[in-house]
N, C-alpha and C. Protein backbone atom coordinates (compact mmCIF):
# COMPACT_ATOMS: atom_id res chain seq x y z
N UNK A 1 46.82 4.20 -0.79
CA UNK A 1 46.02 5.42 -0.69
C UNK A 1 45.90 5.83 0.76
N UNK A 2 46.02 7.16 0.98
CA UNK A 2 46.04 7.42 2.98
C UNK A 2 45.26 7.79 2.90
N UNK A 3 44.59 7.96 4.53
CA UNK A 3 43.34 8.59 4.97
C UNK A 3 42.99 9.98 4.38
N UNK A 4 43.62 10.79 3.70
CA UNK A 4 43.29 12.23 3.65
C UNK A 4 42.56 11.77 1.98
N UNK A 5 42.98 11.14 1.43
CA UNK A 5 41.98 10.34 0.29
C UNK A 5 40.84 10.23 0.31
N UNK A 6 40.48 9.25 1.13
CA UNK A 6 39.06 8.94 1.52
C UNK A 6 38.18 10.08 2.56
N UNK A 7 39.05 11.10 2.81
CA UNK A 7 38.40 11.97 3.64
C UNK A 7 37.84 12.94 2.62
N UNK A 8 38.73 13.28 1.49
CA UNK A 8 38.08 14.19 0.44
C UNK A 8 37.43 13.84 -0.47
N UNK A 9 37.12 12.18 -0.57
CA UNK A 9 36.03 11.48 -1.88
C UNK A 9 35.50 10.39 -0.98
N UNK A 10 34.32 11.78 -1.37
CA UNK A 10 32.71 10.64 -0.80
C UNK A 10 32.64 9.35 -1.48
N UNK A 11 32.70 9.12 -2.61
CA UNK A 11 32.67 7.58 -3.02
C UNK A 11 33.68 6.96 -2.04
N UNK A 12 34.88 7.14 -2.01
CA UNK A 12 35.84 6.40 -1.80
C UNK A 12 35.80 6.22 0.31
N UNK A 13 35.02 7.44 0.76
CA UNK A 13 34.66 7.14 2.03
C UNK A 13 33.56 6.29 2.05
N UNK A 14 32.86 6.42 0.90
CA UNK A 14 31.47 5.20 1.70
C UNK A 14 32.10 3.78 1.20
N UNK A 15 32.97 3.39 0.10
CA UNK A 15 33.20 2.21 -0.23
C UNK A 15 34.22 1.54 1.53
N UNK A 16 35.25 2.68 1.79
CA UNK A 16 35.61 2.61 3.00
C UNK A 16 35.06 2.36 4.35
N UNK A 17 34.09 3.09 4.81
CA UNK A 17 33.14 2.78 5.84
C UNK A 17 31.79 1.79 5.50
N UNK A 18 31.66 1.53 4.74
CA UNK A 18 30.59 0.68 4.28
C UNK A 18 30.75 -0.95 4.80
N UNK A 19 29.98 -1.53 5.82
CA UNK A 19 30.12 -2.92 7.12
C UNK A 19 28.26 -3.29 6.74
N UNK A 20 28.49 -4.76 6.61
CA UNK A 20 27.76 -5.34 6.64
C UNK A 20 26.73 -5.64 8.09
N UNK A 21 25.39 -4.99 7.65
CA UNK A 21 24.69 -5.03 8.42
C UNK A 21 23.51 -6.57 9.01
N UNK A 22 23.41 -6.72 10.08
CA UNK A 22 22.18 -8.01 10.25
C UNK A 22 21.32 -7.87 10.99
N UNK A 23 21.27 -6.87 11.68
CA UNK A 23 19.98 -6.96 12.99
C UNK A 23 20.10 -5.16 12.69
N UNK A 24 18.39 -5.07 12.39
CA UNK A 24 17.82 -3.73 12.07
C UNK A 24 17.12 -2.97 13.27
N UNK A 25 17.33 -2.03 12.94
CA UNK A 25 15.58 -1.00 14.09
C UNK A 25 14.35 -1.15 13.58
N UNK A 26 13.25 -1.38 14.23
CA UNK A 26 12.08 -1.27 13.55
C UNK A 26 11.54 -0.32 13.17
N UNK A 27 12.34 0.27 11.85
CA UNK A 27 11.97 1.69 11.25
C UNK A 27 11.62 1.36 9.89
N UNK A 28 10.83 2.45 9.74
CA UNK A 28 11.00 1.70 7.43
C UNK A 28 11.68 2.67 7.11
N UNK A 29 12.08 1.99 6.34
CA UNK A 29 12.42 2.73 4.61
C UNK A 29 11.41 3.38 4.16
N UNK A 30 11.77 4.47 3.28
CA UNK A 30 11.14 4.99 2.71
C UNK A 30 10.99 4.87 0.99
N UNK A 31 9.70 4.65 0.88
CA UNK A 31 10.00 4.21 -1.12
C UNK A 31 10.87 5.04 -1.87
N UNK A 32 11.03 6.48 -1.64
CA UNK A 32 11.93 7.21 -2.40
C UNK A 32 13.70 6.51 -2.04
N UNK A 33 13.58 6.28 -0.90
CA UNK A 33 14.93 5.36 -0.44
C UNK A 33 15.43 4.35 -1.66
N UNK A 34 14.57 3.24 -1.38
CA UNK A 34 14.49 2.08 -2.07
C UNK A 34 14.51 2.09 -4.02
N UNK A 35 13.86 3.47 -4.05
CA UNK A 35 14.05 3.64 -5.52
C UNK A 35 15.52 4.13 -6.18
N UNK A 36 15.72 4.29 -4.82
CA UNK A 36 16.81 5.51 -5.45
C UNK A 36 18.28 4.39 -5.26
N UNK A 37 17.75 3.04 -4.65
CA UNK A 37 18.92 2.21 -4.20
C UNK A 37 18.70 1.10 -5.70
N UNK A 38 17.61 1.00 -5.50
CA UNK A 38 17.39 -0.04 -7.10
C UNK A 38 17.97 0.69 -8.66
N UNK A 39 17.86 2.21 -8.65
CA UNK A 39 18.49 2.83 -9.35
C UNK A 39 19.89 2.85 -9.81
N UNK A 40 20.69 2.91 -8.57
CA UNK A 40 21.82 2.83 -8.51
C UNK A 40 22.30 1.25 -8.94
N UNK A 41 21.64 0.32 -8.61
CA UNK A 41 22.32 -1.42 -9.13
C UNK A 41 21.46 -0.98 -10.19
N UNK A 42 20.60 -1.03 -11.03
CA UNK A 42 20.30 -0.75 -12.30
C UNK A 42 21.26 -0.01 -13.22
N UNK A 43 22.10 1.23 -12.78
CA UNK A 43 23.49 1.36 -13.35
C UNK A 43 24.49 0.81 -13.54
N UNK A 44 24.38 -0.32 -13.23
CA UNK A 44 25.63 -0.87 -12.82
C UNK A 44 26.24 -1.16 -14.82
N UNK A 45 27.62 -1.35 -14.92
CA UNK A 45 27.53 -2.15 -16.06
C UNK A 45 27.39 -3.56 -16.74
N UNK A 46 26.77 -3.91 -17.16
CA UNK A 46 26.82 -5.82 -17.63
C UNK A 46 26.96 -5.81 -19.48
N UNK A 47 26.86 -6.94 -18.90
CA UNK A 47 27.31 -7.60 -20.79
C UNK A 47 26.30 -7.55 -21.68
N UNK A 48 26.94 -6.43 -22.67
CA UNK A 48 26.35 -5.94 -23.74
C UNK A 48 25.50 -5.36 -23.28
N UNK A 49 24.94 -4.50 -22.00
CA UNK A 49 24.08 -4.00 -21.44
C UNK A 49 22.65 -4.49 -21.44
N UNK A 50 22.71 -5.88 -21.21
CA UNK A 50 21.55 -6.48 -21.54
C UNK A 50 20.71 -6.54 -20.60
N UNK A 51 21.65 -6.14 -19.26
CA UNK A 51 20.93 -5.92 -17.66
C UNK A 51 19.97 -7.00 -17.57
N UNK A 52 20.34 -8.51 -17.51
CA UNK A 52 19.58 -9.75 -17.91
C UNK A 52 19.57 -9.80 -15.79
N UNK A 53 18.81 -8.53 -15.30
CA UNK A 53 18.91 -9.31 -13.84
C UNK A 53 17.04 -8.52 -13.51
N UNK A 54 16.92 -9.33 -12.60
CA UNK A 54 15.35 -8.76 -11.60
C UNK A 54 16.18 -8.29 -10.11
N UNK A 55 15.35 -7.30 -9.92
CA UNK A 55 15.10 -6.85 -8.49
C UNK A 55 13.04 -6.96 -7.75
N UNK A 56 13.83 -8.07 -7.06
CA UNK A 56 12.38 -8.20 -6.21
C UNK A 56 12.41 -7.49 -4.94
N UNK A 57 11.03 -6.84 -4.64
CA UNK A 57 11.21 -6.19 -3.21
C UNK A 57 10.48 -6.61 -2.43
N UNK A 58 10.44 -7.26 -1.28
CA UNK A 58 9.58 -7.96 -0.27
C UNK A 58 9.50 -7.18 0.92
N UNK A 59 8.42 -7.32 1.50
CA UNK A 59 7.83 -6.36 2.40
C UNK A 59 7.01 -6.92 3.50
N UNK A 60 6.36 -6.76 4.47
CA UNK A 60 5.26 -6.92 5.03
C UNK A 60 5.64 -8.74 5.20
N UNK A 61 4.11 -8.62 5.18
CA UNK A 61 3.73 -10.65 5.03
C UNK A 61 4.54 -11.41 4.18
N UNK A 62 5.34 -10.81 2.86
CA UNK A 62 6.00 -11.68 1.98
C UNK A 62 7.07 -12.10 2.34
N UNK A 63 7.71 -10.74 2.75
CA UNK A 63 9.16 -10.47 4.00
C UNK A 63 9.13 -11.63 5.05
N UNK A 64 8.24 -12.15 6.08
CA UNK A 64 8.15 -12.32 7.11
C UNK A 64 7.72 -14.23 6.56
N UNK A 65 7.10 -14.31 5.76
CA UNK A 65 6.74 -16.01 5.10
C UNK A 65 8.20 -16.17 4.45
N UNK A 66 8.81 -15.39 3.58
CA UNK A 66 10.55 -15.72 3.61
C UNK A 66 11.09 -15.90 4.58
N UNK A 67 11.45 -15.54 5.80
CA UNK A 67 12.24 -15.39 6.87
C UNK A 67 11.63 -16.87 7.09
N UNK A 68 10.13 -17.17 7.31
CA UNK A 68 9.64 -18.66 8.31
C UNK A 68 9.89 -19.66 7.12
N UNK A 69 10.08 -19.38 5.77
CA UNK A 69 10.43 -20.81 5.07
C UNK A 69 12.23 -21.07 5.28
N UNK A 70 12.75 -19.76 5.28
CA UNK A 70 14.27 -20.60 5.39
C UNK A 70 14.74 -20.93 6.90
N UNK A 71 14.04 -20.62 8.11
CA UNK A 71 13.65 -21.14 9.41
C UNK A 71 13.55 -22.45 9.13
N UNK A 72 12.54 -23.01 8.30
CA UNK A 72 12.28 -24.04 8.38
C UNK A 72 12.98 -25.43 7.65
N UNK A 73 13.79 -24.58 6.65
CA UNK A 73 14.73 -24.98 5.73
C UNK A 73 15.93 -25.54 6.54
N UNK A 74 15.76 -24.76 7.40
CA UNK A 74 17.16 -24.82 8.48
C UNK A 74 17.78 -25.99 8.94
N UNK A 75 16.28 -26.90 9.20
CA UNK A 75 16.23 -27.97 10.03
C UNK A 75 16.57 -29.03 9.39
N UNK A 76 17.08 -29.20 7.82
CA UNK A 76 17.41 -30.07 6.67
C UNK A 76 18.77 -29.99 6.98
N UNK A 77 19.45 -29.25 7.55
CA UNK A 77 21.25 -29.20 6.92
C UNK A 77 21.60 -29.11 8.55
N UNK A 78 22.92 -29.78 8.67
CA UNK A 78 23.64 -29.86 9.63
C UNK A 78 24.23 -28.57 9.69
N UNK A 79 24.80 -28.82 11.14
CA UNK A 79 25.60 -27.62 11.80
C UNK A 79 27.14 -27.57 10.64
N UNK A 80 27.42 -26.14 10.46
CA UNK A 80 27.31 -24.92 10.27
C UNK A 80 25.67 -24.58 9.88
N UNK A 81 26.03 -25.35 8.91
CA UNK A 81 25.04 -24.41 7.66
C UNK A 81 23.72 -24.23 7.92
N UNK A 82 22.80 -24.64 9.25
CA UNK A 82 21.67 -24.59 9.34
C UNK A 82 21.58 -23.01 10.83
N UNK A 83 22.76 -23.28 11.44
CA UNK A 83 23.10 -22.13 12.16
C UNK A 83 23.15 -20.62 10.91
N UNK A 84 23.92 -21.12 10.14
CA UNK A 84 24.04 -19.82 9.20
C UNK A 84 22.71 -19.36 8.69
N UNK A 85 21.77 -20.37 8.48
CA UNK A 85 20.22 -20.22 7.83
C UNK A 85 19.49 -19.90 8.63
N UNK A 86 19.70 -19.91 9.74
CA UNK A 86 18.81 -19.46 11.12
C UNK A 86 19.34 -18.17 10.89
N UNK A 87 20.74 -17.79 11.32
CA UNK A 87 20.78 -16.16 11.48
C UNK A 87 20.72 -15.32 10.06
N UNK A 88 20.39 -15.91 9.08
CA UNK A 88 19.61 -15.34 7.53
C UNK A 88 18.32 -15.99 7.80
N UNK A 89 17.46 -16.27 8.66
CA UNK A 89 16.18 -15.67 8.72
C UNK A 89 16.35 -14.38 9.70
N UNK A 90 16.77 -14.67 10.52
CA UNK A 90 16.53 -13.69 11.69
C UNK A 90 16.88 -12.10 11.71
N UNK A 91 17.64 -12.27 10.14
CA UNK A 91 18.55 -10.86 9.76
C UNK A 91 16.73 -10.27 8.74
N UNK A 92 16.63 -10.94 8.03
CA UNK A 92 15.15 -11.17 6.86
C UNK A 92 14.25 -10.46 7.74
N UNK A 93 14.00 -11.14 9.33
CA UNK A 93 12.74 -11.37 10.03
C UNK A 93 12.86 -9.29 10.83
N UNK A 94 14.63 -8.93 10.87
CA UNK A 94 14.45 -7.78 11.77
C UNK A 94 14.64 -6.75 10.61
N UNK A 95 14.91 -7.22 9.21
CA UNK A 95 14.81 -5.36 8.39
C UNK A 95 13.51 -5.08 7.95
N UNK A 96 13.20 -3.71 7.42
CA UNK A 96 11.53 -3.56 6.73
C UNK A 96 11.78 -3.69 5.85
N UNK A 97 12.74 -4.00 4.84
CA UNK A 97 12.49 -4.70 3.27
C UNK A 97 13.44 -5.53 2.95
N UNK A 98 13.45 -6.18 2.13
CA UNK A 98 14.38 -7.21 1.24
C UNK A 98 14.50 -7.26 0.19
N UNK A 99 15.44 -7.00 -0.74
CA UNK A 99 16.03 -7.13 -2.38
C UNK A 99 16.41 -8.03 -2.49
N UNK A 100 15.61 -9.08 -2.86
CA UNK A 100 15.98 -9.88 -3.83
C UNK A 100 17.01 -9.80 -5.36
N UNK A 101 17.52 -10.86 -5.73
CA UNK A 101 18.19 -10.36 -7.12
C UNK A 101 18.29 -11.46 -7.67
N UNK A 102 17.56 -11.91 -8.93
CA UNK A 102 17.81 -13.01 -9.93
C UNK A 102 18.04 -12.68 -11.60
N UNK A 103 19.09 -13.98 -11.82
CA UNK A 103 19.43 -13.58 -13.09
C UNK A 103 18.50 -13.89 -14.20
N UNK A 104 17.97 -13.59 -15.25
CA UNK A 104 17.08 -13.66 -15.84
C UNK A 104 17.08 -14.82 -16.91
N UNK A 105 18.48 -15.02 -17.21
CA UNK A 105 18.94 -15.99 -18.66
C UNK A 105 18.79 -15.41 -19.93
N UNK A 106 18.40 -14.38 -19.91
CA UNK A 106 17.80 -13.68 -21.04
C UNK A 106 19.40 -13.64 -21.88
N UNK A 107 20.58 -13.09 -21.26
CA UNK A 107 21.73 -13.07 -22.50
C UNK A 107 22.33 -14.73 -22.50
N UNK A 108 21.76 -15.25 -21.56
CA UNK A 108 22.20 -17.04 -22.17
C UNK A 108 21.51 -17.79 -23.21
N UNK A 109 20.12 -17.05 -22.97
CA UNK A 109 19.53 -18.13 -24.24
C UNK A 109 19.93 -16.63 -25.59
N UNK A 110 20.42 -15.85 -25.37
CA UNK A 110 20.42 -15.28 -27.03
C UNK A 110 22.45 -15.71 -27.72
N UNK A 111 22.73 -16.20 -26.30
CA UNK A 111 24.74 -16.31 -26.35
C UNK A 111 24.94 -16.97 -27.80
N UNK A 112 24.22 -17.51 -27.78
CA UNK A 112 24.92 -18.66 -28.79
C UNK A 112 24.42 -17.80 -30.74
N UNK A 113 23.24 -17.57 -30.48
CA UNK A 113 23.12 -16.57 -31.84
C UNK A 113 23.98 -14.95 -31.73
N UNK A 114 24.33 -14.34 -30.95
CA UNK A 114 25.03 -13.41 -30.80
C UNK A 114 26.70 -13.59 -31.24
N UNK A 115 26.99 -14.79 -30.88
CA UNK A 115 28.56 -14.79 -31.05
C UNK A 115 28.79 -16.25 -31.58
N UNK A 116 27.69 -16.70 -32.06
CA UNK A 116 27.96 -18.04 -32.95
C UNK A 116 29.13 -18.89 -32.41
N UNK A 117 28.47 -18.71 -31.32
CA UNK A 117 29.45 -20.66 -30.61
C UNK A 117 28.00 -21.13 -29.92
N UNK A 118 28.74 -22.83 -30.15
CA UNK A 118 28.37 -23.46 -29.98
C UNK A 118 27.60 -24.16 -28.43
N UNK A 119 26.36 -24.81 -28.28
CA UNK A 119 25.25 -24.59 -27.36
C UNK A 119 26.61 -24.56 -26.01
N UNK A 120 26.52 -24.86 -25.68
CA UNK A 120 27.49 -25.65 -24.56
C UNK A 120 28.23 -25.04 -23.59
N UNK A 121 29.58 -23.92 -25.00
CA UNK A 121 30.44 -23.28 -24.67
C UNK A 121 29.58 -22.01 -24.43
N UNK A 122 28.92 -21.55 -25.10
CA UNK A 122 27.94 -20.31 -24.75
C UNK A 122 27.40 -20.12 -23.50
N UNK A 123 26.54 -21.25 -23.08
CA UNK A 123 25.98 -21.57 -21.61
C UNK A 123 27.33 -20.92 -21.28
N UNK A 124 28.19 -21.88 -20.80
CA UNK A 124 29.22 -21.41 -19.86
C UNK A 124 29.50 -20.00 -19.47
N UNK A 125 30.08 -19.25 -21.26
CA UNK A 125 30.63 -18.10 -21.13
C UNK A 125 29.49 -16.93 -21.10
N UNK A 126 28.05 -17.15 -21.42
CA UNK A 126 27.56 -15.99 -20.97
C UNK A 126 26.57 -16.21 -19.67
N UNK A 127 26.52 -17.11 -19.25
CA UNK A 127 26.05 -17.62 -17.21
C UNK A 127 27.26 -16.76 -16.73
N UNK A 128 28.57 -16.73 -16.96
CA UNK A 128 29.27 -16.26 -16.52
C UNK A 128 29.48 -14.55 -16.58
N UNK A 129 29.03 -14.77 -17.45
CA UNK A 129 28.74 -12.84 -18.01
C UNK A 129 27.79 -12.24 -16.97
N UNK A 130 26.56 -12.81 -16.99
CA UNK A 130 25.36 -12.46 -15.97
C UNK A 130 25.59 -12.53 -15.20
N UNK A 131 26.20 -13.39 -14.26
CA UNK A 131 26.53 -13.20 -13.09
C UNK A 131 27.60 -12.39 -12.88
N UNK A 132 28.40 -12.53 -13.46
CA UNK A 132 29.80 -11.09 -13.67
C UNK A 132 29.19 -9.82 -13.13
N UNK A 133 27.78 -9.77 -14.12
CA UNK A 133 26.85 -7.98 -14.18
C UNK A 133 26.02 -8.18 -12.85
N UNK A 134 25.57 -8.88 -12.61
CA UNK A 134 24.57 -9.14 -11.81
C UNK A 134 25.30 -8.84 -10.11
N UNK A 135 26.47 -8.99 -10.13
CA UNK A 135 27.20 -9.29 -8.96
C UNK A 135 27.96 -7.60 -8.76
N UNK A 136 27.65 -6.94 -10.10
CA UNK A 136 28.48 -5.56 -10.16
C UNK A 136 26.94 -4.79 -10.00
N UNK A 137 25.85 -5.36 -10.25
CA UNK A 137 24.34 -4.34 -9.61
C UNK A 137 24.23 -4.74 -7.87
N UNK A 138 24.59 -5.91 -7.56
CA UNK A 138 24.49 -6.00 -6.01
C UNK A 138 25.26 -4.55 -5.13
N UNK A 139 26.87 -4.80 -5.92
CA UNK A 139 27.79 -4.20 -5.15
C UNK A 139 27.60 -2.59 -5.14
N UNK A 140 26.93 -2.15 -6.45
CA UNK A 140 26.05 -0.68 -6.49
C UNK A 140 25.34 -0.30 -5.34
N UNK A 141 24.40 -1.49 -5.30
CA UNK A 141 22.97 -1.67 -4.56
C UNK A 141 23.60 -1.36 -3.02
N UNK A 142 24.73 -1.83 -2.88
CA UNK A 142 25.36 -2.21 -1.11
C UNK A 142 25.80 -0.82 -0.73
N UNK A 143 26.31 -0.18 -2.03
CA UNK A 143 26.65 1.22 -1.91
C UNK A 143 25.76 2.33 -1.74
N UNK A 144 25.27 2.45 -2.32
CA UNK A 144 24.12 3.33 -2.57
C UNK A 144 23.19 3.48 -0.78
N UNK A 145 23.42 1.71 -0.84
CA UNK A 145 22.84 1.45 0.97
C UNK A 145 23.67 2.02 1.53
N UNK A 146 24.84 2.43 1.61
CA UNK A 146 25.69 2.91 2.67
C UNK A 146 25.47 4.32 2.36
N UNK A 147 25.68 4.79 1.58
CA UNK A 147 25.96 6.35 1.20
C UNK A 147 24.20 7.13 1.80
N UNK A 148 23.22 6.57 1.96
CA UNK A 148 22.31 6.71 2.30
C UNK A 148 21.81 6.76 4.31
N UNK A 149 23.01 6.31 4.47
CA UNK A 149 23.22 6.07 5.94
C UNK A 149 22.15 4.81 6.50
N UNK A 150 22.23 3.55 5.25
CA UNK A 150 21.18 2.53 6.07
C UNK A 150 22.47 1.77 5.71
N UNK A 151 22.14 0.15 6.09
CA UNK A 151 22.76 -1.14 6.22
C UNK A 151 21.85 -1.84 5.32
N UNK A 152 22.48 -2.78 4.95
CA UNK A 152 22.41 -4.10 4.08
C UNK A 152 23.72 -5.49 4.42
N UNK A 153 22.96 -6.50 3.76
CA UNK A 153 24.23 -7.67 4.64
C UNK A 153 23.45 -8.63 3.01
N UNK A 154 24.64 -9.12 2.37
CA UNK A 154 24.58 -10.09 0.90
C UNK A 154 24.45 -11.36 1.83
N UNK A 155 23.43 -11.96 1.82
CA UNK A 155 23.34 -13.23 2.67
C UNK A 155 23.36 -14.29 1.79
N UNK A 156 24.90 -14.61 1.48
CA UNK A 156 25.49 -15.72 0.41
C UNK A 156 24.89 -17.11 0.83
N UNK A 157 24.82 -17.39 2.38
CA UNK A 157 24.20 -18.83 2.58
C UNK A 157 23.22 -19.36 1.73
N UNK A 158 22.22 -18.26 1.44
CA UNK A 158 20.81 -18.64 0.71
C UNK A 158 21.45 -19.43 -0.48
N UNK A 159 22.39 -18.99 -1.32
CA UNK A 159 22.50 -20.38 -1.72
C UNK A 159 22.33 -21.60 -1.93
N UNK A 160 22.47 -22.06 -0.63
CA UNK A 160 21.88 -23.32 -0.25
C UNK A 160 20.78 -23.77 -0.43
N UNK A 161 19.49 -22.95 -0.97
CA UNK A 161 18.49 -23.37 -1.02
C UNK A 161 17.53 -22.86 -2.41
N UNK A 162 18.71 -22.50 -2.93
CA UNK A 162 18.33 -21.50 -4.20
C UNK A 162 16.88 -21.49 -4.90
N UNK A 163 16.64 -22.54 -4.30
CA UNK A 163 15.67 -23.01 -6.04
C UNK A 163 14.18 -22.76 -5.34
N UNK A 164 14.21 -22.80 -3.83
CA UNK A 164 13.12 -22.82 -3.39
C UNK A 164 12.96 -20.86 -2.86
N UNK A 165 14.22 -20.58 -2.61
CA UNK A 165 14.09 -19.13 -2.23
C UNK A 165 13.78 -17.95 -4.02
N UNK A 166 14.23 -18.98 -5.58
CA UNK A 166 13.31 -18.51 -6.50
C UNK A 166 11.98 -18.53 -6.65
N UNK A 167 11.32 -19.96 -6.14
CA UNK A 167 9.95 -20.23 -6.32
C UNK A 167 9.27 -19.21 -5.74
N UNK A 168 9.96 -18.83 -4.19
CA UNK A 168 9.13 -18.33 -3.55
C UNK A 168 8.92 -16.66 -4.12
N UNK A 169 10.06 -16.12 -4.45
CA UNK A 169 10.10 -15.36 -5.10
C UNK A 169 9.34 -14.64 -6.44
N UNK A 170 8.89 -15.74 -7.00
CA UNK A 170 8.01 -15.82 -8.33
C UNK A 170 9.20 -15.79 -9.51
N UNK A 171 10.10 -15.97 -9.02
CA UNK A 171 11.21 -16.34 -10.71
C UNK A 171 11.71 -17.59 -10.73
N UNK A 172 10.99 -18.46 -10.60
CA UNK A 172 11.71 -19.85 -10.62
C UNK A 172 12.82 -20.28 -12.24
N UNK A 173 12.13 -19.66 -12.94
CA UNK A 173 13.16 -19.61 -14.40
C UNK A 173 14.77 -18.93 -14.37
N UNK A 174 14.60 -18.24 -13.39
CA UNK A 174 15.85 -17.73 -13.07
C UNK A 174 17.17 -18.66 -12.76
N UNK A 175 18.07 -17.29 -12.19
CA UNK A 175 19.08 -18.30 -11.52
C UNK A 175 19.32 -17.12 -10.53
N UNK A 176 19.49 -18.31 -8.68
CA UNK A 176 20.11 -16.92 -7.81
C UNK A 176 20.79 -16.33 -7.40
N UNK A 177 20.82 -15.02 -7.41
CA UNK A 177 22.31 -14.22 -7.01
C UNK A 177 22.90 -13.58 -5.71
N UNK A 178 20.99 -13.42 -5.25
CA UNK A 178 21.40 -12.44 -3.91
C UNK A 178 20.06 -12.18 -2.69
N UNK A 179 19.87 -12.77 -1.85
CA UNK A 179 18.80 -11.85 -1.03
C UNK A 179 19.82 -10.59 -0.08
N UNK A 180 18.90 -9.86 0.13
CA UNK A 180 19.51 -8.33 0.61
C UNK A 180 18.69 -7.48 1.26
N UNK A 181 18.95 -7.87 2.94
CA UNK A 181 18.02 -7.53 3.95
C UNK A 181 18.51 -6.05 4.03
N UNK A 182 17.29 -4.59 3.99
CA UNK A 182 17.78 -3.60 4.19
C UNK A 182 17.51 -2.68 5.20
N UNK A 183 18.08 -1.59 6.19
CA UNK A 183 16.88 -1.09 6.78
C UNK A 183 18.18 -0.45 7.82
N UNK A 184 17.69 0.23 8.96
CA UNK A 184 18.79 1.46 9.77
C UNK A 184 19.23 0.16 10.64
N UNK A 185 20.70 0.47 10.35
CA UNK A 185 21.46 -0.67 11.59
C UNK A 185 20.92 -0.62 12.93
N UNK A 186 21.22 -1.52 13.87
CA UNK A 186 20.59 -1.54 15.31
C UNK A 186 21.92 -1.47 15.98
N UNK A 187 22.96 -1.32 15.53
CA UNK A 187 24.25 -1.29 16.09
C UNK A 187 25.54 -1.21 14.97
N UNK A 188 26.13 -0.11 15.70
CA UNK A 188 27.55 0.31 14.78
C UNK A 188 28.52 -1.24 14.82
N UNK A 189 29.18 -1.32 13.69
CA UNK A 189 30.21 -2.10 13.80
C UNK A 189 31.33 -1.39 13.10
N UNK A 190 32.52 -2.42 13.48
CA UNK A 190 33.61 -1.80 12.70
C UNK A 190 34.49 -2.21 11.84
N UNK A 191 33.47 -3.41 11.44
CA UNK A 191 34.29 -4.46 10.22
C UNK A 191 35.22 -5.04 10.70
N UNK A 192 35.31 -6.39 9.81
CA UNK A 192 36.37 -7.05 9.82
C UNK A 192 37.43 -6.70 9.46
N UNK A 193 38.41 -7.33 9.97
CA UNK A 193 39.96 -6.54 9.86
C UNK A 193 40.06 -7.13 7.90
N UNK A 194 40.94 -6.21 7.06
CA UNK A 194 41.07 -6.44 5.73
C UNK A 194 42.41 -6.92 5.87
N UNK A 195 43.17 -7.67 4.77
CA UNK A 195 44.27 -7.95 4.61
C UNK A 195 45.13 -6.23 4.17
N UNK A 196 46.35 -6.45 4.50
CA UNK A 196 46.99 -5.71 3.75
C UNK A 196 47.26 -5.48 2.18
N UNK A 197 46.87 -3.82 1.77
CA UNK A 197 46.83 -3.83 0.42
C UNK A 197 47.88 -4.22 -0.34
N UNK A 198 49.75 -4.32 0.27
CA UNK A 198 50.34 -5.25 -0.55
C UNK A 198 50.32 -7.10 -0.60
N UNK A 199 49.14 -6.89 0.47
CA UNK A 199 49.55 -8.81 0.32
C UNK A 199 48.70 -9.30 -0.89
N UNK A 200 47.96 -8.46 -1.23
CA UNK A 200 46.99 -9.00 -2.18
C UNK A 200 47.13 -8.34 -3.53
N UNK A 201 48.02 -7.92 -3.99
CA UNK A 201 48.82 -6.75 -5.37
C UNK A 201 50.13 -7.78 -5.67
N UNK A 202 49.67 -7.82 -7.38
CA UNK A 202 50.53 -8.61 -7.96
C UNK A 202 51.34 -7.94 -9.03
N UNK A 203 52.22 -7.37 -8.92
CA UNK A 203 52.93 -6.15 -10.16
C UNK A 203 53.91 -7.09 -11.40
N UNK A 204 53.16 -7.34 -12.26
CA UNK A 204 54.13 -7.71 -13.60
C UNK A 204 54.50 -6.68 -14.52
């Protein structure tokens, strides 16, 4: 696809210019912002439209006690990974909000009466479903952030600590998918270089 593509489709320019953001201005968001970004990952499509995901929004004091527990989390895990947890507080500590995203289980515990297999194989194949959907409301959510002219950055490290960044959250029943620091970049970037679109195209 050439540049005169993405110059005449706005989707296809913001999926294009759209760079992961980490260090914010101290500006807010505005709630009509934020609604209109939760909207957009709420479209997203999932399995059987069961939209089995939460969006949490943290703010203020809640925002800022997240940022100082995975600070403190930090100090458990060796280098890389406690470097990476330091600069996912410090990304947390400089935006004015955070989206959270957990999966609910709601189409895992119904998998097995829906399509009559067995406990086991169900787990598997619909955990995998939710997160499938859940991972297609983030990538909405990232968009919607761009097309809006703010930044967002999917801070995958949290991972690492999943169970305590649910508690804190108030969904410990869950499972986690995503924290998602948002807010006006503090500096342009220009992305990482992409592979070439034939190295990664497989034609059968």
């Amino acid at each position: 696809m050439d540049g005169q593509t993405f110059l005449r489709n706005e989707t296809l320019r913001t999926i294009h210019e759209r760079r992961s953001t980490r260090l914010f201005l101290d500006k807010p968001v505005c709630d009509e912002d934020i609604r209109a970004i939760l909207h957009a990952a709420n479209q997203a499509p999932s399995a059987h439209n069961q939209q089995s995901w939460r969006f949490i929004v943290l703010g203020g004091e809640r925002k800022a006690g997240l940022a100082d527990m995975i600070l403190a989390k930090a100090a458990d895990f060796p280098k890389p990974s406690s470097t990476l947890l330091r600069l996912a507080s410090r990304s947390i500590h400089s935006a004015p909000v955070i989206i959270a995203v957990a999966n609910t289980g709601e189409l895992m515990s119904r998998g097995a009466d829906l399509f009559n297999i067995k406990d086991d194989p169900a787990f598997d194949f619909f955990r995998i479903m939710e997160i499938q959907s859940s991972a297609a409301a983030v990538q909405n959510l990232l968009l919607a952030v761009a097309s809006l002219g703010l930044g967002a950055v999917w801070l995958g490290v949290l991972v690492l600590i999943k169970n305590e960044i649910l508690q804190f959250v108030g969904e410990p029943g869950g499972e986690f998918m995503a924290v998602i620091p948002v807010g006006y970049p503090a500096q342009s970037s220009s992305g990482p270089k992409k592979k070439p679109l034939d190295a990664v195209i497989k034609y059968l």
